[in-house]
C-alpha atoms as a PDB file:
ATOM      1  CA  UNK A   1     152.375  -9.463 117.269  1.00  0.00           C
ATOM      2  CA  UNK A   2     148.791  -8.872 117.388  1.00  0.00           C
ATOM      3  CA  UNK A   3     147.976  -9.693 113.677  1.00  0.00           C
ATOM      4  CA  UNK A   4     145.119  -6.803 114.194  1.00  0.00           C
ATOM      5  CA  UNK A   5     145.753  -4.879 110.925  1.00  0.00           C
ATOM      6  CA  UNK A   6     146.802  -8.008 109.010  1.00  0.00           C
ATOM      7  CA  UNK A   7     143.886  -9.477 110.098  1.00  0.00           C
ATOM      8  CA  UNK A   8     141.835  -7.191 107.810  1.00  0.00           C
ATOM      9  CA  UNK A   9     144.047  -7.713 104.777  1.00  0.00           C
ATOM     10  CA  UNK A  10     144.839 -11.266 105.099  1.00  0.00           C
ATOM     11  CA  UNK A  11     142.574 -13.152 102.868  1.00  0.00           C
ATOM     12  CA  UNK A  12     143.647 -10.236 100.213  1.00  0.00           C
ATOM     13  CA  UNK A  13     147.194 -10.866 100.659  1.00  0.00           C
ATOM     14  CA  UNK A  14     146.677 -14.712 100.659  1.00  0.00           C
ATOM     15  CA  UNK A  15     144.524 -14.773  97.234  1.00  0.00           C
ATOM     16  CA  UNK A  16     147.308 -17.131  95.855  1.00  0.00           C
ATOM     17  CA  UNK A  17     146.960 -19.345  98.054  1.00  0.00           C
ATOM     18  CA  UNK A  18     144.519 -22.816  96.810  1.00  0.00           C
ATOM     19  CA  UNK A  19     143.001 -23.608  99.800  1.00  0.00           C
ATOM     20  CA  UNK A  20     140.500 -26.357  98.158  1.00  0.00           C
ATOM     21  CA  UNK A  21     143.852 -28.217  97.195  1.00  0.00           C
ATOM     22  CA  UNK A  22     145.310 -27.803 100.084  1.00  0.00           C
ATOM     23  CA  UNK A  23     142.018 -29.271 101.981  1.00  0.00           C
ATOM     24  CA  UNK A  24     142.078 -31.933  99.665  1.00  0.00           C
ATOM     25  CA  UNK A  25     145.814 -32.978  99.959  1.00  0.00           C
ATOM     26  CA  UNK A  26     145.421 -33.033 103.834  1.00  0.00           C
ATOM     27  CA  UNK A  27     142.053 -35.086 103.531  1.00  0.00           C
ATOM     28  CA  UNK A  28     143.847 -37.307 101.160  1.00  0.00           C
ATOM     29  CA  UNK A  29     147.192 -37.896 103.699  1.00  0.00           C
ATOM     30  CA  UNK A  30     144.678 -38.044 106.772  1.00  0.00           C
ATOM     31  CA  UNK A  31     142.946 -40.919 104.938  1.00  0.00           C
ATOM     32  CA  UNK A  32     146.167 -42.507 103.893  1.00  0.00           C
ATOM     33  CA  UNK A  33     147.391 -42.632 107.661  1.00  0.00           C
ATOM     34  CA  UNK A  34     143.881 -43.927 108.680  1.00  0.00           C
ATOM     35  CA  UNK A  35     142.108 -41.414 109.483  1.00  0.00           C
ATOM     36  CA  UNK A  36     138.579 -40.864 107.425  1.00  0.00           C
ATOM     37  CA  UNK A  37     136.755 -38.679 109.909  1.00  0.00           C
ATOM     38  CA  UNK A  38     137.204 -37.633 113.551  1.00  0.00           C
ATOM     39  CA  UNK A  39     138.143 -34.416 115.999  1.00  0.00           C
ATOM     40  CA  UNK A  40     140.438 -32.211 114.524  1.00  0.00           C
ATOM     41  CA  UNK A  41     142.314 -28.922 115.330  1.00  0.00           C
ATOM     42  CA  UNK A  42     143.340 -26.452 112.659  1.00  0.00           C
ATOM     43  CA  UNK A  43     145.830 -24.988 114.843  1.00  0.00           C
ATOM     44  CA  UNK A  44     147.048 -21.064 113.605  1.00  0.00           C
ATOM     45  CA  UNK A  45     143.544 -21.307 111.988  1.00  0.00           C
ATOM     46  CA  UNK A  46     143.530 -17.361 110.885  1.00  0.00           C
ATOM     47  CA  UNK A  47     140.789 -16.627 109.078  1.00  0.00           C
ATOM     48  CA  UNK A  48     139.377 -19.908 108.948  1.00  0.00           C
ATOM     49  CA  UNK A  49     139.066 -20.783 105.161  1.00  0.00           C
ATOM     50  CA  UNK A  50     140.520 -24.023 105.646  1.00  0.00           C
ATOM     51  CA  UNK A  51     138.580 -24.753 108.812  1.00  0.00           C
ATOM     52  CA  UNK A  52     135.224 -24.199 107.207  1.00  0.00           C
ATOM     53  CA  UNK A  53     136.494 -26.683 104.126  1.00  0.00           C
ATOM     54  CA  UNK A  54     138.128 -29.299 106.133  1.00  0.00           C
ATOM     55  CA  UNK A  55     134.488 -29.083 108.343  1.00  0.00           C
ATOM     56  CA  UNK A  56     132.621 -29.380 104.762  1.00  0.00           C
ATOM     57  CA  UNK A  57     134.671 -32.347 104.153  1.00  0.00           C
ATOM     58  CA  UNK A  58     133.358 -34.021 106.891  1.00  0.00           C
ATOM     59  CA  UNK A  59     136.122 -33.538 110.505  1.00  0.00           C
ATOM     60  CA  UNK A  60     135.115 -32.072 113.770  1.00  0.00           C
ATOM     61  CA  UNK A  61     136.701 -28.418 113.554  1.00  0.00           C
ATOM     62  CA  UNK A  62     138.176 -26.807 116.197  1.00  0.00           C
ATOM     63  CA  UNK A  63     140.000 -23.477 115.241  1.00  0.00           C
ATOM     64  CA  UNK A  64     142.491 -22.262 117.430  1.00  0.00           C
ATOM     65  CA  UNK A  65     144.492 -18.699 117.133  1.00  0.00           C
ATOM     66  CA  UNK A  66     146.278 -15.788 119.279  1.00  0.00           C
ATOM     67  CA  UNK A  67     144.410 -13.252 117.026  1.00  0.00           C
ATOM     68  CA  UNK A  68     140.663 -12.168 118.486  1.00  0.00           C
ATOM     69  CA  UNK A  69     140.775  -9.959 114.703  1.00  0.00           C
ATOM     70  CA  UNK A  70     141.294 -13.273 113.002  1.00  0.00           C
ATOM     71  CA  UNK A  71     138.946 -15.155 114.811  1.00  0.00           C
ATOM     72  CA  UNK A  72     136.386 -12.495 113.912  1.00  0.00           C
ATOM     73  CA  UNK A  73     136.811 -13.381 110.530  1.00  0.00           C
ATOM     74  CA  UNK A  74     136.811 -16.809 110.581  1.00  0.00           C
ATOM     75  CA  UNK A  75     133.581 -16.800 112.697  1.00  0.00           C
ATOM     76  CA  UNK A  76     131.909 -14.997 110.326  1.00  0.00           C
ATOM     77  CA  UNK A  77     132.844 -17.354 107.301  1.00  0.00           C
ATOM     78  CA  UNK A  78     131.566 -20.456 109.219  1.00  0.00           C
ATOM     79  CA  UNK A  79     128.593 -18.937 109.970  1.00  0.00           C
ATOM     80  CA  UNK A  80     128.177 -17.731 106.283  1.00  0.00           C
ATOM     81  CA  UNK A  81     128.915 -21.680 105.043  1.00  0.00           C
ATOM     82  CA  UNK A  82     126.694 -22.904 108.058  1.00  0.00           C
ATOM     83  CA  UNK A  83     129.376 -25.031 109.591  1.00  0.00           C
ATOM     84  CA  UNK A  84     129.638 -25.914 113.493  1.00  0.00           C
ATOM     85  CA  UNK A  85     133.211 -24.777 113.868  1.00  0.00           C
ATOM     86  CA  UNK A  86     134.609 -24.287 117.756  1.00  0.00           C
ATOM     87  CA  UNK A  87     137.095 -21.462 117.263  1.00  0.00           C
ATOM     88  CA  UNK A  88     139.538 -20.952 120.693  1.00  0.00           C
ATOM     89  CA  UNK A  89     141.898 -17.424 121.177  1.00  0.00           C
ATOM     90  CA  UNK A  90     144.312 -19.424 122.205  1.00  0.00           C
ATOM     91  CA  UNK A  91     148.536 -19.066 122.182  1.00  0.00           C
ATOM     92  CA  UNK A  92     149.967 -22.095 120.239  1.00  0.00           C
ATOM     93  CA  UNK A  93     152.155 -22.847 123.611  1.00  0.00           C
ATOM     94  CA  UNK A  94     149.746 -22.343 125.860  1.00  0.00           C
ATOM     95  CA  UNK A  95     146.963 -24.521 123.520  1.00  0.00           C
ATOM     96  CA  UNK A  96     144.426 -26.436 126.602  1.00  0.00           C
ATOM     97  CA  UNK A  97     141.761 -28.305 124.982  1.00  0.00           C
ATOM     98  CA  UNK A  98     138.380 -30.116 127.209  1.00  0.00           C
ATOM     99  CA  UNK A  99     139.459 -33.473 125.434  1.00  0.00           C
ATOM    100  CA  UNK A 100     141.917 -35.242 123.310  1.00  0.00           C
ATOM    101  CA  UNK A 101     141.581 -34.998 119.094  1.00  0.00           C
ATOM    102  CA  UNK A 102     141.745 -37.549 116.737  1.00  0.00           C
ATOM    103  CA  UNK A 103     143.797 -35.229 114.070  1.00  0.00           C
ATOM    104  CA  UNK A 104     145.677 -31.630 113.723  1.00  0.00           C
ATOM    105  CA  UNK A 105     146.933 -29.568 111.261  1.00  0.00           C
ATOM    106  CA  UNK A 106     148.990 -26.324 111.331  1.00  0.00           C
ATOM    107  CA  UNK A 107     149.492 -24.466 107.691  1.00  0.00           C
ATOM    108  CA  UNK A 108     150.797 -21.448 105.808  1.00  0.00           C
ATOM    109  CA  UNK A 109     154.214 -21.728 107.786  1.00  0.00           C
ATOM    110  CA  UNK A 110     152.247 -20.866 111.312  1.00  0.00           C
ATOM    111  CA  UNK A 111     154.773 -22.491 112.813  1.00  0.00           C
ATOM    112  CA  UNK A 112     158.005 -20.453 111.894  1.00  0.00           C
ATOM    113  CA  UNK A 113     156.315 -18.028 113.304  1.00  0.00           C
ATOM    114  CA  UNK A 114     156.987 -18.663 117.293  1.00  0.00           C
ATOM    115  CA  UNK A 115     159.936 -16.333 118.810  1.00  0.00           C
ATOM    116  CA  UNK A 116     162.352 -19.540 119.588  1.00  0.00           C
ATOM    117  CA  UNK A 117     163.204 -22.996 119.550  1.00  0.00           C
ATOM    118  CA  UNK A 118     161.762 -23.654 122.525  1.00  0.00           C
ATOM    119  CA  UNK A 119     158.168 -22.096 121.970  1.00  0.00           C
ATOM    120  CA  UNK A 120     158.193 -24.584 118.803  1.00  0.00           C
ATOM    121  CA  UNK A 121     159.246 -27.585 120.899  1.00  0.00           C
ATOM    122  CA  UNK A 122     156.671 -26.598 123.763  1.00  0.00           C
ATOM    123  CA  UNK A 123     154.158 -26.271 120.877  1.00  0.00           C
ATOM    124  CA  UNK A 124     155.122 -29.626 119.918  1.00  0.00           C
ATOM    125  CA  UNK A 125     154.440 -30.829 123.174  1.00  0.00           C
ATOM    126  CA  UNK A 126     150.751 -29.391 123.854  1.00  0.00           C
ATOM    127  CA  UNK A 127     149.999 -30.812 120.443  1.00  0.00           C
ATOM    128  CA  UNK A 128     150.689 -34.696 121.365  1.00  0.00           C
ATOM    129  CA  UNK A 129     149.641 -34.339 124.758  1.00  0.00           C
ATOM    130  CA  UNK A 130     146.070 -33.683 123.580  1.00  0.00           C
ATOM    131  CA  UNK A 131     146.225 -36.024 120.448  1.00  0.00           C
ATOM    132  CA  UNK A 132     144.740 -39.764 120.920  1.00  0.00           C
ATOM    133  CA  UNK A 133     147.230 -42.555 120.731  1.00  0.00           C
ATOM    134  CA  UNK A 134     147.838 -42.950 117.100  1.00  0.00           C
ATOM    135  CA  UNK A 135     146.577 -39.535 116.199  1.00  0.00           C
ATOM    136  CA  UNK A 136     148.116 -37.882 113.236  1.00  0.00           C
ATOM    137  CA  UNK A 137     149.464 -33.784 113.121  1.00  0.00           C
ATOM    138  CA  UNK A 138     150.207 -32.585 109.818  1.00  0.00           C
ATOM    139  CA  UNK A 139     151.964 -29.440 109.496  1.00  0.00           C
ATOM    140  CA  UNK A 140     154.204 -27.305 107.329  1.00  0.00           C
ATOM    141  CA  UNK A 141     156.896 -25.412 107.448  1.00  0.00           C
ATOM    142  CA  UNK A 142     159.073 -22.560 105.607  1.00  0.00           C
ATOM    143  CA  UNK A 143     162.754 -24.139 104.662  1.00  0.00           C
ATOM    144  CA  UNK A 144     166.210 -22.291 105.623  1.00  0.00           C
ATOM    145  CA  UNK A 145     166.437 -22.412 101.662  1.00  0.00           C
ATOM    146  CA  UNK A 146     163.675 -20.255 101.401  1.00  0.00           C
ATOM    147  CA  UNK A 147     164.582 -17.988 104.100  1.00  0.00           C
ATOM    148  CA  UNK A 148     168.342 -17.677 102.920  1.00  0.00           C
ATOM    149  CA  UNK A 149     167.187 -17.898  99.045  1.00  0.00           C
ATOM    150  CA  UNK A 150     163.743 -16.190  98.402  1.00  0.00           C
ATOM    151  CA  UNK A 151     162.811 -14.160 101.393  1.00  0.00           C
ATOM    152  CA  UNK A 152     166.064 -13.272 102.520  1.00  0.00           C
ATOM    153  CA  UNK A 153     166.502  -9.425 102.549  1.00  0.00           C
ATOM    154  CA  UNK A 154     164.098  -8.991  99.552  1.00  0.00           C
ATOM    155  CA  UNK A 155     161.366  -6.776  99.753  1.00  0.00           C
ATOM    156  CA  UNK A 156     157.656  -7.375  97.889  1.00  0.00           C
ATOM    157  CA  UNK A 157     155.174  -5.349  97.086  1.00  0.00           C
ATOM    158  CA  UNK A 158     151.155  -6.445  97.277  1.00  0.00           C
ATOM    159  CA  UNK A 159     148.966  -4.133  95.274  1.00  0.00           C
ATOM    160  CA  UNK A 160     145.148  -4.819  95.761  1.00  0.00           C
ATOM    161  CA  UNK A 161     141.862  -3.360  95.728  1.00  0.00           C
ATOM    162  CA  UNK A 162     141.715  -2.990  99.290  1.00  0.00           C
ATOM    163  CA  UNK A 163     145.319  -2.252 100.514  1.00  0.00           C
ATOM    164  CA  UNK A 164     148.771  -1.515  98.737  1.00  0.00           C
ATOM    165  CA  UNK A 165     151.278  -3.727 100.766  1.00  0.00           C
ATOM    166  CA  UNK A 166     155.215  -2.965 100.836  1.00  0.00           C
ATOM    167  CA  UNK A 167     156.785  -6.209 102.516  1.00  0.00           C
ATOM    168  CA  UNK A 168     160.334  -6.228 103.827  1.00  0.00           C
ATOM    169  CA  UNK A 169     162.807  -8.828 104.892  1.00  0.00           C
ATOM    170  CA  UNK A 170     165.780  -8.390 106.543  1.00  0.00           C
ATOM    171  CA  UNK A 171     167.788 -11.979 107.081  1.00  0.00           C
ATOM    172  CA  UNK A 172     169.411 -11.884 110.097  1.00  0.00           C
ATOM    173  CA  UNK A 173     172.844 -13.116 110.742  1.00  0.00           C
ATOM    174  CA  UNK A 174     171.926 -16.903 112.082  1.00  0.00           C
ATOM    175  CA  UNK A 175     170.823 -16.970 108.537  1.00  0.00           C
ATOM    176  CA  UNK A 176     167.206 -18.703 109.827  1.00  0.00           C
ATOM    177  CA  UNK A 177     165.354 -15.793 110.932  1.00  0.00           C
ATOM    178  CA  UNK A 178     163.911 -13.025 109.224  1.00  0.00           C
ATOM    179  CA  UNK A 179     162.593 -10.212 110.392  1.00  0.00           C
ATOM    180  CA  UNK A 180     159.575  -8.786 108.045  1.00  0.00           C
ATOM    181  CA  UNK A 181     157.720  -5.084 108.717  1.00  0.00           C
ATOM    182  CA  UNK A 182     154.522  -4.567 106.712  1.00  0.00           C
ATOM    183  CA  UNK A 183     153.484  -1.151 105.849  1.00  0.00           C
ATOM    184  CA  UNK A 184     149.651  -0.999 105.058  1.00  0.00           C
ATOM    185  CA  UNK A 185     148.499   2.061 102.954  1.00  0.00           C
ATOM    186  CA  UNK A 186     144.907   2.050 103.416  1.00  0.00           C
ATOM    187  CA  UNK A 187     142.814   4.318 100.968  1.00  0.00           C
ATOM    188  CA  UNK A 188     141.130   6.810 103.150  1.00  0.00           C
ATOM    189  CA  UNK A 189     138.421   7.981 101.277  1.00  0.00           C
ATOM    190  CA  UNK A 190     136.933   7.062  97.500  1.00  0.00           C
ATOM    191  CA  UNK A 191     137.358  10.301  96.045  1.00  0.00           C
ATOM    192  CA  UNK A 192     141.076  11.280  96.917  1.00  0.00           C
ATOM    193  CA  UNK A 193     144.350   9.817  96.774  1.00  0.00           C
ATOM    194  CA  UNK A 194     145.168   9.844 100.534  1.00  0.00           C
ATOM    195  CA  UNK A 195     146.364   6.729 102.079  1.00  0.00           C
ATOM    196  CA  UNK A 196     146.423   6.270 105.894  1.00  0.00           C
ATOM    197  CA  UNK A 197     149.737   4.025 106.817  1.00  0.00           C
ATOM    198  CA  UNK A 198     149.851   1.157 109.252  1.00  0.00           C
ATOM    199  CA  UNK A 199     152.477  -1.107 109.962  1.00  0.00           C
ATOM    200  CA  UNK A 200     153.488  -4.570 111.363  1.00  0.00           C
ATOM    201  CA  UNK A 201     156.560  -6.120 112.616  1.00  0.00           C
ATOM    202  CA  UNK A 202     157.295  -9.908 113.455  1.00  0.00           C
ATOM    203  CA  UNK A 203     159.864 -12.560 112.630  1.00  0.00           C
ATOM    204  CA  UNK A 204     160.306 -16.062 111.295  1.00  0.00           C
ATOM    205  CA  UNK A 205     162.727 -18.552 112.220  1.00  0.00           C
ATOM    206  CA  UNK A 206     163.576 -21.484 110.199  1.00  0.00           C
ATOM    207  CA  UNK A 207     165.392 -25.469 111.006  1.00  0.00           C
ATOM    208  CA  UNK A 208     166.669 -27.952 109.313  1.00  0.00           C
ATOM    209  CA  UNK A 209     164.825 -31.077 108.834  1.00  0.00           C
ATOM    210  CA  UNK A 210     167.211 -32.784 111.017  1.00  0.00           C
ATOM    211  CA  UNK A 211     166.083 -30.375 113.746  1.00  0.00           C
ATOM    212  CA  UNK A 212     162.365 -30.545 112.783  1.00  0.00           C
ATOM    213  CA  UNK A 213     162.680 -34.408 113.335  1.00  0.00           C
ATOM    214  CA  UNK A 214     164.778 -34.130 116.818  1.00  0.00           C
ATOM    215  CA  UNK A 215     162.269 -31.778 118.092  1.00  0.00           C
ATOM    216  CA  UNK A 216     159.144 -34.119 117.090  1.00  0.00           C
ATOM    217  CA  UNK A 217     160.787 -37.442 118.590  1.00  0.00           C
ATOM    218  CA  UNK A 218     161.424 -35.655 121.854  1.00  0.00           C
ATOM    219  CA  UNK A 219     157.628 -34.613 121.774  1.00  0.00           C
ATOM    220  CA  UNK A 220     156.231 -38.061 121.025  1.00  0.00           C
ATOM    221  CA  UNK A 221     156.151 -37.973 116.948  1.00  0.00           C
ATOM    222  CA  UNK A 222     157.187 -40.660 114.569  1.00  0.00           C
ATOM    223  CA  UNK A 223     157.527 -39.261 111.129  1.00  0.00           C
ATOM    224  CA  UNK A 224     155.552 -40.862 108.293  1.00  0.00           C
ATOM    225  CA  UNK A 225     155.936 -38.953 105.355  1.00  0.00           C
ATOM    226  CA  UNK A 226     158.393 -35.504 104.868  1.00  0.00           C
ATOM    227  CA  UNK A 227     156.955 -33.552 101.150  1.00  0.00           C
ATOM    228  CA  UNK A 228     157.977 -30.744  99.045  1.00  0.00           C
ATOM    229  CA  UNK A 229     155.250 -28.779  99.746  1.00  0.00           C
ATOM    230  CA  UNK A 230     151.570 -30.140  99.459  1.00  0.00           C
ATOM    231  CA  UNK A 231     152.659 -32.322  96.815  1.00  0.00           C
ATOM    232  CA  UNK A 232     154.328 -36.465  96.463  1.00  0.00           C
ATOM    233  CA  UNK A 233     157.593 -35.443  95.780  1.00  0.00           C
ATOM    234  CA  UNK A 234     159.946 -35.929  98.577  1.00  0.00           C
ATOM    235  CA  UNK A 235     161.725 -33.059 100.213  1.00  0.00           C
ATOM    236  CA  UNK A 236     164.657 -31.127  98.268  1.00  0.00           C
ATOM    237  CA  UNK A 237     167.415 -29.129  99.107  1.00  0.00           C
ATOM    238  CA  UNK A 238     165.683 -26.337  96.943  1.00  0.00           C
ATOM    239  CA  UNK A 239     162.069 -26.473  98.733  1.00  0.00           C
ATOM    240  CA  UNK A 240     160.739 -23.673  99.946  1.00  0.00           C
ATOM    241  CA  UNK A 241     157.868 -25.496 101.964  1.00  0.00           C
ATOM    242  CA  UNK A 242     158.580 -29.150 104.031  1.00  0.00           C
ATOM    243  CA  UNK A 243     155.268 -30.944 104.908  1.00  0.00           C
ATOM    244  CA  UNK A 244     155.687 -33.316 107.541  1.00  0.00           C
ATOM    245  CA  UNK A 245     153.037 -36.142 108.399  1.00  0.00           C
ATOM    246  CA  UNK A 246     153.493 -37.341 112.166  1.00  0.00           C
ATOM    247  CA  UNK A 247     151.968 -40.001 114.269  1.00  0.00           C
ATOM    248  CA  UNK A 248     151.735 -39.432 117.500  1.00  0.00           C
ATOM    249  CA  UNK A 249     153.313 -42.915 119.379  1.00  0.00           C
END
């Protein structure tokens, strides 16, 4: 998936998302594990909101995503909060940095996104081999409750200034993936009602968090810390979002 007409919508279709408390909850469990300031990668970056606030509070940003449309975007808001961000077009398991990083995080579930198991554990990989020696990765993920539970074969609908949004799920029968389709209607003009249609197709794939923790102890990770969601409370078997704090060994 190219992301190219999501791209344009994305920040509309994320509105509900509180990306100063999400900064601040990774800023707060970066500084618990250690780490005040330093390199970081905001891997699956998109349109860069967080990168420009985790740069504002006070990390070395580098942005990396697959999307050129997204990286447009989140160029532009750097430049527009005048922050030195490094932004790479760059395929999470094919990520090849100059140098190693102090800190990464991956958000909004960029993760469940890869087509297999083995993309994630290759992902996985890349991410400690360029993270220093004690580095810390925090990332989160979209539950099999929430696949099986709330996205399952349910279908939303986004209605915005800018775009009117029919999302569909359709759980598949390993009861981890879903496949989603996006249809875009796009006004085309002010004055009439016409709507030009676009669409996009991709899938997510959830694990268990016995899985999740397999996969990051065969790529170098000790777990610190496993949250429902950017919160303190420990992981349920009703969470929709785990967020896992690793150390790199």
């Amino acid at each position: 998936m190219s992301y190219g007409v999501f791209a344009d919508f994305y920040d509309a279709l994320t509105c509900n998302v509180d990306y100063a408390a999400l900064s601040k909850t990774i800023c707060s469990l970066l500084t618990r594990y250690g780490l005040h300031r330093g390199l970081l990668l905001d891997l699956g970056c998109g349109t860069g909101t967080l990168s420009v606030l985790l740069s504002k509070a006070g990390y070395e940003v580098i942005g990396a995503d697959r999307s050129p449309d997204m990286l447009v975007a989140a160029q532009e808001k750097a430049y527009a909060a005048k922050q030195n961000i490094l932004f790479l077009c760059q395929d999470m398991t094919r990520l090849d940095l100059y140098g190693t990083l102090d800190a990464a995080v991956c958000t909004l579930d960029a993760l469940n996104h890869l087509p297999s198991r083995a993309a994630v554990e290759e992902t996985l990989r890349r991410v400690s081999l360029f993270l220093n020696a004690g580095g810390v990765f925090i990332f989160d993920t979209n539950t099999l409750y929430k696949h099986r539970a709330v996205l399952g074969n349910n279908t939303f609908v986004y209605d915005t200034d800018e775009v009117y949004c029919v999302w569909q799920n359709a759980l598949q029968k390993d009861e981890k993936t879903v496949e989603i389709t996006l249809d875009f209607f796009i006004p085309a003009s002010d004055n009439e009602p016409i709507f030009e249609r676009e669409s996009e197709q991709f899938s997510e794939c959830a694990y268990s968090d016995a899985e999740w923790r397999e996969m990051l102890k065969n790529a170098g990770f000790t777990v610190l810390g496993v949250f429902d969601g950017y919160t303190e409370n420990p992981l349920t078997e009703k969470s929709e979002r785990a967020v896992y704090a690793v150390r790199k060994e």
